[in-house]
C-alpha atoms as a PDB file:
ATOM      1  CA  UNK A   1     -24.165 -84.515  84.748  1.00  0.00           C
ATOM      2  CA  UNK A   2     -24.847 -80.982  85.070  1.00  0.00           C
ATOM      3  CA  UNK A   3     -22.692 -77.988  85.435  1.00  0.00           C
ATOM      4  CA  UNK A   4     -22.761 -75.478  88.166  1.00  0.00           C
ATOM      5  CA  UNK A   5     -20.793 -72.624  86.548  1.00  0.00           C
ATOM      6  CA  UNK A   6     -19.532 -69.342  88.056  1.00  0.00           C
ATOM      7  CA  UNK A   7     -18.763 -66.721  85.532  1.00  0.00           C
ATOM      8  CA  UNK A   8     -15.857 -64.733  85.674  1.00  0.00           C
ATOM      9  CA  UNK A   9     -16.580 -60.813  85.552  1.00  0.00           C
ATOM     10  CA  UNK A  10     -15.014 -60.898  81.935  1.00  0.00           C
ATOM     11  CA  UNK A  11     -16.819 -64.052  81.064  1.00  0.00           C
ATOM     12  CA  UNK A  12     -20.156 -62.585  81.785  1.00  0.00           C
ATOM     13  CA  UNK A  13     -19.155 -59.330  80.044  1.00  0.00           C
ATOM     14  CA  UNK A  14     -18.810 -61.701  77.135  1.00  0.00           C
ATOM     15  CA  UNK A  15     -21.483 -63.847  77.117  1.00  0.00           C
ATOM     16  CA  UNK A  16     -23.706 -60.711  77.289  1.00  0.00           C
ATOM     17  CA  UNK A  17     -22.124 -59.221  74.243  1.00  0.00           C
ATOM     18  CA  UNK A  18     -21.989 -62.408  72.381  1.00  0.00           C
ATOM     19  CA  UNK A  19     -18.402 -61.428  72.116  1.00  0.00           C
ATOM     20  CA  UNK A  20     -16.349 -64.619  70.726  1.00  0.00           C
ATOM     21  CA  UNK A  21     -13.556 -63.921  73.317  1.00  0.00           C
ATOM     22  CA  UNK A  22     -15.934 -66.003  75.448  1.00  0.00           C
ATOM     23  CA  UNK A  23     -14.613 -69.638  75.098  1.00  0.00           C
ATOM     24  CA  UNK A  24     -16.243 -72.302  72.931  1.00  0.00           C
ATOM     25  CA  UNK A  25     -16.245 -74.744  75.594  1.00  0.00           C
ATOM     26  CA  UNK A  26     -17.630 -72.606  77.837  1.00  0.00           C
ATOM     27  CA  UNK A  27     -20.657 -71.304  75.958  1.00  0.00           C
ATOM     28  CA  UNK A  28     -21.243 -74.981  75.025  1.00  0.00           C
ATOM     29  CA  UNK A  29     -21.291 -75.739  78.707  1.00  0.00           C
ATOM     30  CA  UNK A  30     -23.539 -72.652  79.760  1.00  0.00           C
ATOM     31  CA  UNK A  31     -25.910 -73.675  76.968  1.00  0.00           C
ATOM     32  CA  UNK A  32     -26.633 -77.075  77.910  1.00  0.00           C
ATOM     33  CA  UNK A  33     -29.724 -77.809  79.508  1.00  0.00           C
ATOM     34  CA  UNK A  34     -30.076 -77.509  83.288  1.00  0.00           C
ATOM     35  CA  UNK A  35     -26.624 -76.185  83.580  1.00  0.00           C
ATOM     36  CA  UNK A  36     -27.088 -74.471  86.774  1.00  0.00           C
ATOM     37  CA  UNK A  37     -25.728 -70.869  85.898  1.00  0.00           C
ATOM     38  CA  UNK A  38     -24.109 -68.004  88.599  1.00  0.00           C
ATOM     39  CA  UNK A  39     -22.979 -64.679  89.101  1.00  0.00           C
ATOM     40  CA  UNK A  40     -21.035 -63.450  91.831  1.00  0.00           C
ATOM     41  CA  UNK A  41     -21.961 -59.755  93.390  1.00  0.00           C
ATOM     42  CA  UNK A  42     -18.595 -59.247  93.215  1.00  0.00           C
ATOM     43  CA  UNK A  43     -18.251 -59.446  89.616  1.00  0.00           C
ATOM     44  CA  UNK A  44     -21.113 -56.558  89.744  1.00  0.00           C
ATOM     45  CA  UNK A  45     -19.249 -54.603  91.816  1.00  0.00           C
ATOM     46  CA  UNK A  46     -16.090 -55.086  90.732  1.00  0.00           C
ATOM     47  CA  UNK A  47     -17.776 -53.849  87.065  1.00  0.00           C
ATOM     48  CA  UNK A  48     -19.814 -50.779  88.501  1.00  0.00           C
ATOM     49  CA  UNK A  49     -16.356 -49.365  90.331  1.00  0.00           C
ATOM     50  CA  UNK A  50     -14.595 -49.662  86.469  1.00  0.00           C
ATOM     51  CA  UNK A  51     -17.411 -47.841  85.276  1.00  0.00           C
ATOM     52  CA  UNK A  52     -17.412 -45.550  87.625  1.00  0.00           C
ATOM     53  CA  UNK A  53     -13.346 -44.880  86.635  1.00  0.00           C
ATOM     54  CA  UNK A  54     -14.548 -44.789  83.461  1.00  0.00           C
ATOM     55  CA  UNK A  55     -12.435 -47.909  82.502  1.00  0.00           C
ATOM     56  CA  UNK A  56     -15.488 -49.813  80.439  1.00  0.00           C
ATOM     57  CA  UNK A  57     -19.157 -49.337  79.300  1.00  0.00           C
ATOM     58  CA  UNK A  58     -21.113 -51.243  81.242  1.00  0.00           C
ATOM     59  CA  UNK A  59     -24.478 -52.413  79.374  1.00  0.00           C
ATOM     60  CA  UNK A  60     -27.278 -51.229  81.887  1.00  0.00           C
ATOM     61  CA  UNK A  61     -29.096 -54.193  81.300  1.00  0.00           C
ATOM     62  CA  UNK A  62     -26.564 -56.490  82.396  1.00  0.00           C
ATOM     63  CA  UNK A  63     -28.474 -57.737  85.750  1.00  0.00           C
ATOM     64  CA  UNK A  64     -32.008 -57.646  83.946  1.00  0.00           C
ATOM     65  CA  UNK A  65     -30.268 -59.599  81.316  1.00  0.00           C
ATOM     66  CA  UNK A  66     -28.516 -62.287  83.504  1.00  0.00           C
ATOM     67  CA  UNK A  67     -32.063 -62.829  85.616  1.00  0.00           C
ATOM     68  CA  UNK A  68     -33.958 -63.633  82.315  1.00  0.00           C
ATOM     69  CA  UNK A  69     -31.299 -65.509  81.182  1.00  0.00           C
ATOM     70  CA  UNK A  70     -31.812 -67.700  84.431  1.00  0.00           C
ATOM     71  CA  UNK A  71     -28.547 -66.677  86.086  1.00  0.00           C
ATOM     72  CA  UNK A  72     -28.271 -67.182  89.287  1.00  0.00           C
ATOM     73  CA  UNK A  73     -26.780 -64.118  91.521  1.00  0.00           C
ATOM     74  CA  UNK A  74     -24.130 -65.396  94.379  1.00  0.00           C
ATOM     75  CA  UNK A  75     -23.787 -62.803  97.709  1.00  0.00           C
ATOM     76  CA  UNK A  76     -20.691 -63.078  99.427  1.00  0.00           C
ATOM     77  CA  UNK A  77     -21.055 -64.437 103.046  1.00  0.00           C
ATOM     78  CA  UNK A  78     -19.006 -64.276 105.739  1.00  0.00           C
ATOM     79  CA  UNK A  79     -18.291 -68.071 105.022  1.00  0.00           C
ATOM     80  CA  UNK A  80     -16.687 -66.741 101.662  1.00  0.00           C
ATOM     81  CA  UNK A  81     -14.958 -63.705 103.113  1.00  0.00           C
ATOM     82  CA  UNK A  82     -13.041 -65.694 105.740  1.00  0.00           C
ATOM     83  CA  UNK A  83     -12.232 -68.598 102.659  1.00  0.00           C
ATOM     84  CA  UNK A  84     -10.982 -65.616 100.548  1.00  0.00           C
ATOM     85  CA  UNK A  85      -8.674 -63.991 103.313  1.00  0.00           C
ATOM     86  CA  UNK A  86      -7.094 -68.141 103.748  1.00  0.00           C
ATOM     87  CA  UNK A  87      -6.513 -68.365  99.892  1.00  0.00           C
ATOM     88  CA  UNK A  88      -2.689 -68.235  99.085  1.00  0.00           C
ATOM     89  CA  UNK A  89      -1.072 -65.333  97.466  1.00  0.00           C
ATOM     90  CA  UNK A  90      -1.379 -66.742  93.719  1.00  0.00           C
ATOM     91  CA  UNK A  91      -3.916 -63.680  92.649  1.00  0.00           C
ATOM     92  CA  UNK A  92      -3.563 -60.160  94.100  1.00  0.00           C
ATOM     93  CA  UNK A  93      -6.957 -58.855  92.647  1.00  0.00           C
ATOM     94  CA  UNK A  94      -9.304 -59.196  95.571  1.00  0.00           C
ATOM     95  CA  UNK A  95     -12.538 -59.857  93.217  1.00  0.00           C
ATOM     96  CA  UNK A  96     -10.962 -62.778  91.436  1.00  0.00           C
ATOM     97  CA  UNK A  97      -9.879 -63.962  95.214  1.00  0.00           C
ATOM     98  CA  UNK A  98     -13.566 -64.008  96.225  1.00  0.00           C
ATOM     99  CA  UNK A  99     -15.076 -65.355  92.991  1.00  0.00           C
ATOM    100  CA  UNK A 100     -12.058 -68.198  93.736  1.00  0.00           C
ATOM    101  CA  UNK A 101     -13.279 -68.733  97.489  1.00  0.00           C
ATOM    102  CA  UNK A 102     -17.074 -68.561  96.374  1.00  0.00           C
ATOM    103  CA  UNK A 103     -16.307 -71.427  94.209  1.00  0.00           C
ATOM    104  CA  UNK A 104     -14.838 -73.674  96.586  1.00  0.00           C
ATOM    105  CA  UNK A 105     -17.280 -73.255  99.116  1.00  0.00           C
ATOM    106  CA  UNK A 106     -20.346 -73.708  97.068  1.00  0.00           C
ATOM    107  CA  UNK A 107     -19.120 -76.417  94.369  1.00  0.00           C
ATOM    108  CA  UNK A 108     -18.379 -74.417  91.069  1.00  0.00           C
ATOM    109  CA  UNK A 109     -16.854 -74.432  88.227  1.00  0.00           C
ATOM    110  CA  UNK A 110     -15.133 -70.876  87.805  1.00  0.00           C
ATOM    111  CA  UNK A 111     -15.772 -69.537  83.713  1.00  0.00           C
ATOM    112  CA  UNK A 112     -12.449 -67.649  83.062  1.00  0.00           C
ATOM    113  CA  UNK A 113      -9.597 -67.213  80.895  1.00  0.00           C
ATOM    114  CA  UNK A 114      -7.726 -66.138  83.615  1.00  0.00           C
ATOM    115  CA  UNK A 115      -5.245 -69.093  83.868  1.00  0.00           C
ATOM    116  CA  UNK A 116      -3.895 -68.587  87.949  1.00  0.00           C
ATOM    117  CA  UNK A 117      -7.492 -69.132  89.054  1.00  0.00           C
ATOM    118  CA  UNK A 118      -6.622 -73.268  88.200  1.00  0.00           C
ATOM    119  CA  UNK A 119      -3.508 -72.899  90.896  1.00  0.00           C
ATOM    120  CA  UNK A 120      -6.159 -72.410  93.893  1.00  0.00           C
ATOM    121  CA  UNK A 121      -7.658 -76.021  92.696  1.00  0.00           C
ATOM    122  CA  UNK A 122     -11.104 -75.212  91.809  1.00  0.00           C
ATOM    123  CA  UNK A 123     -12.395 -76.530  88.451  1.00  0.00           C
ATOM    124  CA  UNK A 124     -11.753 -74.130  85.775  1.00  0.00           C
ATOM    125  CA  UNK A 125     -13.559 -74.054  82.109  1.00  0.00           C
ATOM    126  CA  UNK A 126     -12.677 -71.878  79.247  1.00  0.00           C
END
């Protein structure tokens, strides 16, 4: 069976680094082959506007990285916009609300360690 995976901004931050915070599982799930891999453009913005507060480093390779990689990127639609505005109160931060609504509309499996993502229902790995 294969895996249609979202990545969580911190996940991707992760897997780009090769940090080990990234979970076992997870990498073992993204690695498999034709594991259908995605990023969401609000995990890219969501990352520029800490930069820009001066809150991380982002690696400037990061999207040249996740294309070659085979990473898929996700826009946000209005289809995911009105699904995020529906989604119960369990998460306050807006990009984690659309990466949750993304999922459900499009089938994934959210990458995170962030453990209220699971209370909207979507398939979580870590």
């Amino acid at each position: 069976m294969t895996s249609s995976l979202l990545l969580d901004s911190h996940a991707l931050l992760w897997w780009e680094a090769d940090d080990p915070r990234l979970g076992a599982g997870a990498r073992r799930s993204m690695e498999q082959p034709g594991a259908a891999l995605f990023f969401s453009a609000a995990s890219v913005w969501e990352l520029a506007i800490k930069q820009a507060q001066r809150k991380l480093d982002l690696p400037g390779t990061l999207l040249a990285t996740l294309t070659e990689e085979g990473f898929n990127e996700l826009p946000i639609s209005s289809a995911h916009g009105l699904r995020a505005s529906a989604l119960p109160p369990h998460h306050r931060d807006p990009f984690d609300r659309m990466i949750v609504a993304q999922a459900q509309c499009e089938g994934l499996t959210v990458v995170t360690r962030d453990e209220r993502i699971a209370a909207y229902g979507v398939p979580v790995l870590w």
